[in-house]
Each structure stands twice: as structure tokens, then as C-alpha cells.
Protein backbone atom coordinates (compact mmCIF):
# COMPACT_ATOMS: atom_id res chain seq x y z
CA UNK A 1 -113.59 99.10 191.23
CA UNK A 2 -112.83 98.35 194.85
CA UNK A 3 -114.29 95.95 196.92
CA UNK A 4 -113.91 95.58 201.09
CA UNK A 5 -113.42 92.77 203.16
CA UNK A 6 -113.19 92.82 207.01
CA UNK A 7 -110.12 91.27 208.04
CA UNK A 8 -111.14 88.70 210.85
CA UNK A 9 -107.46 88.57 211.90
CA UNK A 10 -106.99 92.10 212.84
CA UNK A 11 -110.06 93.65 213.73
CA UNK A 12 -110.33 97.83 213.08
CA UNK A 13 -108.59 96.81 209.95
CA UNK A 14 -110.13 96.28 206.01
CA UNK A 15 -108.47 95.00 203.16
CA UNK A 16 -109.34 96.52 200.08
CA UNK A 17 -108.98 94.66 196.25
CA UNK A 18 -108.36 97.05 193.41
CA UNK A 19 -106.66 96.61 190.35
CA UNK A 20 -103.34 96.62 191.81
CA UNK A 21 -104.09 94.33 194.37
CA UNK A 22 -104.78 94.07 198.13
CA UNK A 23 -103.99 96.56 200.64
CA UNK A 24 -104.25 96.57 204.71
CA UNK A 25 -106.71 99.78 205.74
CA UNK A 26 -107.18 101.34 208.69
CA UNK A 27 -110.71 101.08 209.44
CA UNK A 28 -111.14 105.01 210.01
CA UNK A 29 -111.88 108.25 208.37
CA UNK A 30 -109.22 108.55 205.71
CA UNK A 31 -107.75 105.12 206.16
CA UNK A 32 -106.92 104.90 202.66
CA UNK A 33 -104.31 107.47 202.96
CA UNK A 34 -102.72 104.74 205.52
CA UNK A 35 -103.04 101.75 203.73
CA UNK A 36 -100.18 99.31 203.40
CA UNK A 37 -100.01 95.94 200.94
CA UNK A 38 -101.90 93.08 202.42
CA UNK A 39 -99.71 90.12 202.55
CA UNK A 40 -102.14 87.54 204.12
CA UNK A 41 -104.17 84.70 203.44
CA UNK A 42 -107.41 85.17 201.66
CA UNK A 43 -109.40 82.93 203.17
CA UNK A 44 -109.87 84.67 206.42
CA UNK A 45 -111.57 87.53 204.34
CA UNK A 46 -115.56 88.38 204.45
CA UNK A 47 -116.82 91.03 202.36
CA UNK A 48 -118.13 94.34 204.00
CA UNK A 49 -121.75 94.78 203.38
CA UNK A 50 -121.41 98.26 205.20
CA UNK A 51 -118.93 100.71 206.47
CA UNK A 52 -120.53 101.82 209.22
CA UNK A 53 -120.52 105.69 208.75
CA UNK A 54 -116.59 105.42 208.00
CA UNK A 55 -115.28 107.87 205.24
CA UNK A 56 -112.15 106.38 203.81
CA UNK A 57 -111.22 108.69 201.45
CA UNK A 58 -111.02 106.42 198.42
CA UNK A 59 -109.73 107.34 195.39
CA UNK A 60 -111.80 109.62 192.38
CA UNK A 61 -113.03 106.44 190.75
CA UNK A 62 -114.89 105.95 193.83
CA UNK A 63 -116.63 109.16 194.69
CA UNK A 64 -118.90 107.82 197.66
CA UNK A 65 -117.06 105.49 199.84
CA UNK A 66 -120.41 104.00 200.52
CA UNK A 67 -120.38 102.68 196.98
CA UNK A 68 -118.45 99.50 197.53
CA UNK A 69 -119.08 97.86 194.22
């Protein structure tokens, strides 16, 4: 399961919790293929509600990327 927070410190950017941990996303089509580890703090985090239209091209377990939860 992977859940998205908007990253207040960086607009355009996500940060994405799986169960390896956090990552830095581009907020774009196909961000996922760009994402880097997050190494922040987790208090400026607020959980995305909606992507706005954006495909990111998450992995199988998460066939619509609309499907946050």
C-alpha cells in the first residue's frame, strides 16, 4: 500500500510511504520512475486527498494511481 503526502517544503513534489519507506516524487506523469529517498522531516507532510489528473505510474500493486489507499 502507498499513501501520498504533499510536501509543503517543495511544492510540485510528493512523498510517497510504502513498505520500504519514503521517497521524494516528482509531481508529474510518471514521477515514480524519478523518485529519490525522502530524507526530511515528517511533520511538514499532509496527506493528498487527490492527484489532480496526475498519472504516476505506480507500481502493479497499485493499478490505478487514483487509488491512494
Amino acid at each position: 500500500m502507498i499513501t501520498l503526502y504533499e510536501y509543503m517544503q517543495q511544492p510540485r513534489f510528493w512523498i510517497a510511504r510504502d513498505e520500504d519507506g519514503y521517497w521524494l516524487v516528482p509531481a508529474r506523469d510518471d514521477g515514480w520512475s524519478e523518485r529519490s529517498p525522502f530524507v526530511g522531516r515528517v511533520s511538514n507532510l499532509r496527506e493528498l486527498k487527490d492527484l489532480d489528473g496526475i498519472k504516476l505510474g505506480l507500481p502493479p500493486q497499485c493499478p490505478d494511481d487514483q487509488e491512494l489507499r
